[in-house]
N, C-alpha and C. Protein backbone atom coordinates (compact mmCIF):
# COMPACT_ATOMS: atom_id res chain seq x y z
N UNK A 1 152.87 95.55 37.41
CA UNK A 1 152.25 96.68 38.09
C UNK A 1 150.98 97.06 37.34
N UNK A 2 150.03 97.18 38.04
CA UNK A 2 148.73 98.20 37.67
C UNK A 2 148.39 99.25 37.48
N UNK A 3 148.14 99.94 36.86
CA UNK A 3 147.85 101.58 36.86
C UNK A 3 146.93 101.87 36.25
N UNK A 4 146.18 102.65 36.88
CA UNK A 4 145.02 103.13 36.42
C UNK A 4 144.40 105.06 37.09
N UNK A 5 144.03 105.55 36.44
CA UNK A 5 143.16 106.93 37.23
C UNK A 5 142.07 107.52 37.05
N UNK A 6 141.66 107.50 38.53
CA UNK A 6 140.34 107.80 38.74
C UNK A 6 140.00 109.20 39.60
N UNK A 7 139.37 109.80 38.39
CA UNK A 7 139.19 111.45 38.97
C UNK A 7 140.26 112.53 39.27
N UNK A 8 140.97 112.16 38.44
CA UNK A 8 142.38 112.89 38.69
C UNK A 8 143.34 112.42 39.38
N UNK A 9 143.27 111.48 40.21
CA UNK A 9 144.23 110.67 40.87
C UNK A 9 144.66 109.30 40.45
N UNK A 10 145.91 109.16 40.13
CA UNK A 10 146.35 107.85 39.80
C UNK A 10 146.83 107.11 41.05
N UNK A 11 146.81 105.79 40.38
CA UNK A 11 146.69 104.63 41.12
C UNK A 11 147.18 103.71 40.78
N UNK A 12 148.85 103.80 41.78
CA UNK A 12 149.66 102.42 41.38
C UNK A 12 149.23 101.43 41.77
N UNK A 13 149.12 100.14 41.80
CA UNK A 13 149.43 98.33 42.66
C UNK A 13 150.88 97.70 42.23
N UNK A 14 151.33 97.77 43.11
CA UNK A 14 152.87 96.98 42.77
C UNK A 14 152.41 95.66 42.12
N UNK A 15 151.40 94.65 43.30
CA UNK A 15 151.33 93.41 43.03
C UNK A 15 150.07 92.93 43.05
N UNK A 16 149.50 92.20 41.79
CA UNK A 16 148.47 91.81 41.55
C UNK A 16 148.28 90.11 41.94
N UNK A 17 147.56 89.10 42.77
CA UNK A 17 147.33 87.98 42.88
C UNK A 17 146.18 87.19 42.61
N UNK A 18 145.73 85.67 42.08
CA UNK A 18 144.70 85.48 42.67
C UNK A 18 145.23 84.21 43.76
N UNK A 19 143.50 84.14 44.40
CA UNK A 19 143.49 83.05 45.33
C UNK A 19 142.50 82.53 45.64
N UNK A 20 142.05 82.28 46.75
CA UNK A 20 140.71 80.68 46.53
C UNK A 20 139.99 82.20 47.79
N UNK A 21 138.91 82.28 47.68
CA UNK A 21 138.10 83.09 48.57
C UNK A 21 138.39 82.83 50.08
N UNK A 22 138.32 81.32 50.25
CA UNK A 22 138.29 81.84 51.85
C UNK A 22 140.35 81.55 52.29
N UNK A 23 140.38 81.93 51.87
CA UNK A 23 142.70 82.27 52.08
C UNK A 23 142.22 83.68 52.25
N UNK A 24 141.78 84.48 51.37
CA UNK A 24 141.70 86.03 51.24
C UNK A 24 140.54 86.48 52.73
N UNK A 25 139.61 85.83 52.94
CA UNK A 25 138.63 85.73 54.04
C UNK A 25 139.62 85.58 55.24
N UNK A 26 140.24 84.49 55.07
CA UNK A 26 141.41 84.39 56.66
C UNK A 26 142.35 85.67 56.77
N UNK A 27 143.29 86.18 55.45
CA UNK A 27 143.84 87.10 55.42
C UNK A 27 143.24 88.08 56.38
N UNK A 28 141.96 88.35 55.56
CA UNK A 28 140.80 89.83 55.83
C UNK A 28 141.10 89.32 57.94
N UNK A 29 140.63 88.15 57.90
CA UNK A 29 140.09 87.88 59.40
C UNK A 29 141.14 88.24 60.68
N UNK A 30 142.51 87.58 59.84
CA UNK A 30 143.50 88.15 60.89
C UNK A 30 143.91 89.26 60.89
N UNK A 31 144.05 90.01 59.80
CA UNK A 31 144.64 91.74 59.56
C UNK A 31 143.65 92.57 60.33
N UNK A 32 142.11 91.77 60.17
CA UNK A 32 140.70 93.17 61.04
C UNK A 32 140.58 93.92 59.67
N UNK A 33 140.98 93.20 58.68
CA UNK A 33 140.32 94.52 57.30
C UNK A 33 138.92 93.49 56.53
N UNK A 34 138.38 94.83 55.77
CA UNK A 34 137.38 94.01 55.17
C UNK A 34 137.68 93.45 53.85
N UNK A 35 136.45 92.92 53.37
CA UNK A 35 137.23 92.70 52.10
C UNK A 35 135.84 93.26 50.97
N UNK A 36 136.49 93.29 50.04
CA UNK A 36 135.04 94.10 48.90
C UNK A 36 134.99 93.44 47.58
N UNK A 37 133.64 93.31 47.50
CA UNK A 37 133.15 92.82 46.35
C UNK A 37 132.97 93.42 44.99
N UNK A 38 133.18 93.29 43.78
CA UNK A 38 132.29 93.83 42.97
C UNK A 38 132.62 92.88 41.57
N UNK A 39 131.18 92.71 40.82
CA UNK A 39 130.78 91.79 39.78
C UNK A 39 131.49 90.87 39.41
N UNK A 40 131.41 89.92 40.81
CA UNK A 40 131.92 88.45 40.95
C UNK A 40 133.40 88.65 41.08
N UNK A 41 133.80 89.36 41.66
CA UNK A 41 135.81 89.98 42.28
C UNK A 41 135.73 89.92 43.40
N UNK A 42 135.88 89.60 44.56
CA UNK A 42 135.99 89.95 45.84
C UNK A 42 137.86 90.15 45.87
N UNK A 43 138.03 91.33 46.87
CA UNK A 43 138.98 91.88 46.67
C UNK A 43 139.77 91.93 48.15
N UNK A 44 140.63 91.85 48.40
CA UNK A 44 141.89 91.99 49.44
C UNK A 44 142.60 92.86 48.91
N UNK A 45 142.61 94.41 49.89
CA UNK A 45 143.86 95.16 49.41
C UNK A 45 144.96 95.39 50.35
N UNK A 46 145.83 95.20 50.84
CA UNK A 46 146.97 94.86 51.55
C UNK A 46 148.50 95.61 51.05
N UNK A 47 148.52 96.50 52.10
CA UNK A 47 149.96 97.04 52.59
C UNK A 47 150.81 96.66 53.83
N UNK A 48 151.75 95.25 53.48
CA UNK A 48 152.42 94.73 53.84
C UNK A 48 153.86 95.29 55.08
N UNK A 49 154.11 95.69 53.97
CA UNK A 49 155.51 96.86 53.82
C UNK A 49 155.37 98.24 54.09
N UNK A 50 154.41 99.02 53.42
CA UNK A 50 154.79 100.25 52.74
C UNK A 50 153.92 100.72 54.31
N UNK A 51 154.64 102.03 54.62
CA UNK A 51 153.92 102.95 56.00
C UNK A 51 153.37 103.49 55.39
N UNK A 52 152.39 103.92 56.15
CA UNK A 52 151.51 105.11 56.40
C UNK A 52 151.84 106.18 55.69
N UNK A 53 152.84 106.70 56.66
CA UNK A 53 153.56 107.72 56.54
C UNK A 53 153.95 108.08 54.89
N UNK A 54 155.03 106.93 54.81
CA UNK A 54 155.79 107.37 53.42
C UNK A 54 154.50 107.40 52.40
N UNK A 55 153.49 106.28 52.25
CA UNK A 55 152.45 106.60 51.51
C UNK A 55 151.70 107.98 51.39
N UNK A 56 151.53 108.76 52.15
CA UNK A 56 150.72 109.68 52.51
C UNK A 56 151.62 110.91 51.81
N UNK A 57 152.97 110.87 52.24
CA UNK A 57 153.97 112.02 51.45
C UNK A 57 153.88 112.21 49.68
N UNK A 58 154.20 110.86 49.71
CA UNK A 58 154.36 110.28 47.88
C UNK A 58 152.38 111.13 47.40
N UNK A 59 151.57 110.11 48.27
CA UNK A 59 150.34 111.15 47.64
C UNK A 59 150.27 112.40 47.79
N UNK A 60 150.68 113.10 48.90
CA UNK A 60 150.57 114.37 48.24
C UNK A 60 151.77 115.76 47.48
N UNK A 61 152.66 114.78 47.35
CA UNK A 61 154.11 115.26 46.62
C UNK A 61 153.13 114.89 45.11
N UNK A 62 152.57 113.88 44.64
CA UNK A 62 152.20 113.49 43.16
C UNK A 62 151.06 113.19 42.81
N UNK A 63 150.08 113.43 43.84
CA UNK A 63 148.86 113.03 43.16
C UNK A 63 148.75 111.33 42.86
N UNK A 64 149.77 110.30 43.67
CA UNK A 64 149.56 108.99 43.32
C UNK A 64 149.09 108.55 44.42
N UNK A 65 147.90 107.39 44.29
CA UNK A 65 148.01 106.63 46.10
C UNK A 65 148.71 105.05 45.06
N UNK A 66 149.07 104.92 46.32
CA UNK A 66 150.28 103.06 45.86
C UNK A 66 149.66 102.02 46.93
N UNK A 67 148.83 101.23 46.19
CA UNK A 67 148.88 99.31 46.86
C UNK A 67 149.54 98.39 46.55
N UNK A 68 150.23 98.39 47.81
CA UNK A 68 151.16 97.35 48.02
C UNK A 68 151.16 96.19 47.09
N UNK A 69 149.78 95.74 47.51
CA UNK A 69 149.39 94.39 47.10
C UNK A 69 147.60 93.92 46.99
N UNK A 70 147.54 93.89 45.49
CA UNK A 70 145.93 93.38 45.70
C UNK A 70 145.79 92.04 45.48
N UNK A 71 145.24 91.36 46.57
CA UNK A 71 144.53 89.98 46.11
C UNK A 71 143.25 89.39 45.77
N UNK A 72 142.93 88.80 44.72
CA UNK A 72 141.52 88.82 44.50
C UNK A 72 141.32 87.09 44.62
N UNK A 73 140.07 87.06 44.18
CA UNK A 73 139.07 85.86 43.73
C UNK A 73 137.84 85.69 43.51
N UNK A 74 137.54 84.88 42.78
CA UNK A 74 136.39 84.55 41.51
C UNK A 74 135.16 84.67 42.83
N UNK A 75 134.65 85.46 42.64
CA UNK A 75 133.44 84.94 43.57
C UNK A 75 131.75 85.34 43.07
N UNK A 76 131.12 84.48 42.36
CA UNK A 76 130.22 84.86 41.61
C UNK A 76 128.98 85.83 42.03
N UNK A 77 128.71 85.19 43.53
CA UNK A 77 127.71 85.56 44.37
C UNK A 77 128.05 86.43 45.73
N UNK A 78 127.34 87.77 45.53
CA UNK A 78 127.39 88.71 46.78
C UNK A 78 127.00 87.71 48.26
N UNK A 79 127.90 87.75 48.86
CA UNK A 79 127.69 87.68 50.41
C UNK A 79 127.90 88.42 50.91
N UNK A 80 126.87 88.93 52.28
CA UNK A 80 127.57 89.94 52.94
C UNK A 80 129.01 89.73 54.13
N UNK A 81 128.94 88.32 54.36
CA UNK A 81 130.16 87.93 55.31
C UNK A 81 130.83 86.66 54.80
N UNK A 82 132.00 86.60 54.79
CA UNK A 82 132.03 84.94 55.37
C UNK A 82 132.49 84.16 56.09
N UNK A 83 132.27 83.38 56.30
CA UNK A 83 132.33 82.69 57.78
C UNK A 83 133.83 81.67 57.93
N UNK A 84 135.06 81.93 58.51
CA UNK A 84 136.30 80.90 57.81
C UNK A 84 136.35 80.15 59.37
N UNK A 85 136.90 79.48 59.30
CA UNK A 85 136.88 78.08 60.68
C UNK A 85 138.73 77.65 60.68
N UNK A 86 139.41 77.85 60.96
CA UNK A 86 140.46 77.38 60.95
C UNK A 86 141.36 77.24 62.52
N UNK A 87 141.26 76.22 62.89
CA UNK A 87 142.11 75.19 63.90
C UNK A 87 140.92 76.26 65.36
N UNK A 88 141.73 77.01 66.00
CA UNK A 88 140.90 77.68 66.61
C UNK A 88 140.56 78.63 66.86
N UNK A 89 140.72 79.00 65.59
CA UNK A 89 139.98 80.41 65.38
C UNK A 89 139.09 80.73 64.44
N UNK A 90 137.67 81.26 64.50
CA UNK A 90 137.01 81.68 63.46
C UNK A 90 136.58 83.50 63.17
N UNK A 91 136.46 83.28 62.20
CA UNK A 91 136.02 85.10 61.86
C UNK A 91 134.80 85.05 61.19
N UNK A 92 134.13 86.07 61.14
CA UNK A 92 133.14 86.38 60.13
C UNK A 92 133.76 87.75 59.68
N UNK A 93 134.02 87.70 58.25
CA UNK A 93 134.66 88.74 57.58
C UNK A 93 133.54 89.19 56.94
N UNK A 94 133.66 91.00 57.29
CA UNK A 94 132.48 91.85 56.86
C UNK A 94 132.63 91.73 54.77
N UNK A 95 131.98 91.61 54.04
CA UNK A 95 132.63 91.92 52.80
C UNK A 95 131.44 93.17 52.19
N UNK A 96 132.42 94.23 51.63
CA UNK A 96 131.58 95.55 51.19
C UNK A 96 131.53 95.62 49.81
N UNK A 97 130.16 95.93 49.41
CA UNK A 97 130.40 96.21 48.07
C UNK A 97 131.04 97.44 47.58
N UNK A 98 132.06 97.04 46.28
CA UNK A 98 133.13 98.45 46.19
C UNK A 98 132.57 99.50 45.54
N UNK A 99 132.82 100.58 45.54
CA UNK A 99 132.57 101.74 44.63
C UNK A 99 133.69 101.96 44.77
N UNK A 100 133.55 103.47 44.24
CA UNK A 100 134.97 104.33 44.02
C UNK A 100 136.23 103.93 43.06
N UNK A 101 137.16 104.24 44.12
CA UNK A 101 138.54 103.57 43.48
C UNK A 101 138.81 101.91 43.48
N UNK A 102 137.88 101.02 44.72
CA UNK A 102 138.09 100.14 44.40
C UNK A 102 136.70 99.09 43.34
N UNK A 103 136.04 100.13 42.98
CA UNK A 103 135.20 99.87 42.03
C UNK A 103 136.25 99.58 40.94
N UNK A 104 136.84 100.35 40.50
CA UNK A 104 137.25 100.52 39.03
C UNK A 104 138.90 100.09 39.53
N UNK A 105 139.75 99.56 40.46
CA UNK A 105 140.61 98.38 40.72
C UNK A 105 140.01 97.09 40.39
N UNK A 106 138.73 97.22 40.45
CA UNK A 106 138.17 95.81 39.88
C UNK A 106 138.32 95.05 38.88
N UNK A 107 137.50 96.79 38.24
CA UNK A 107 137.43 96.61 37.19
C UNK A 107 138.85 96.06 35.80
N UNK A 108 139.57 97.10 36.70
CA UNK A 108 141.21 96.96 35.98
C UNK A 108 141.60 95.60 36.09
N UNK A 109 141.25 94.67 37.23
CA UNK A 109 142.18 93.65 37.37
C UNK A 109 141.19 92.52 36.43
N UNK A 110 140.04 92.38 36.32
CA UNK A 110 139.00 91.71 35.37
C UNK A 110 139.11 92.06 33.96
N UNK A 111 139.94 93.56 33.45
CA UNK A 111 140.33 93.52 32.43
C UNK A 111 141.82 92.84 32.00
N UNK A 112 142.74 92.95 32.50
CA UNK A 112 143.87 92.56 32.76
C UNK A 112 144.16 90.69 33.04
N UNK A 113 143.11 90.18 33.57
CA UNK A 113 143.25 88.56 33.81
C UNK A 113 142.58 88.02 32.81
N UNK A 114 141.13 88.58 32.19
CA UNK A 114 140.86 87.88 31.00
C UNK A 114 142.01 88.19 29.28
N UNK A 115 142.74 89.32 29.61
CA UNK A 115 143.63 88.88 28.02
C UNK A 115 143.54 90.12 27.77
């Protein structure tokens, strides 16, 4: 698990992954989410499981928000999309550069994979 807090709010991740950029691009393409960049991380954040709902209680019973699941990968160079091709379907996945909370999820998981 991950934890980290930003601005007074903490911030669980159950599950941390990596993977090859365009797996996380197909992910992004079929879910309709984006995916976000920051200093060579491109990021997938994904709630699988967990509702809405129960998420939303837990944050404001404790001051925590909880991701399910983050998936990342090495990606040196900002793109703004990318383009995945698979059997017959293609996407162009928007990718945003992160601030905020998933600025510094970035950051956490780039501290955490190098040692």
């Amino acid at each position: 698990m991950l934890e980290i807090e930003h601005k007074g709010i903490k911030i669980k991740v159950l599950f941390v992954d990596e993977a090859k950029p365009e797996d996380l691009a197909y992910m992004a393409g079929v879910m309709g989410r984006p995916l976000f960049w920051y200093s060579g991380m491109l990021v997938f954040l994904a709630n699988f499981f967990l509702d809405t709902s129960t998420l939303t209680k837990r944050f404001l019973k404790d001051k925590t928000l909880y991701v399910e699941h983050i998936i990342f990968a090495r990606m040196p160079e900002y793109k703004d999309t990318i383009r995945v091709i698979r059997e017959t379907l293609t996407y162009n996945v928007p990718i945003i550069r992160a601030c905020g909370i998933v600025k510094e999820l970035c950051k956490a998981i780039a501290k955490s994979s190098t040692g």
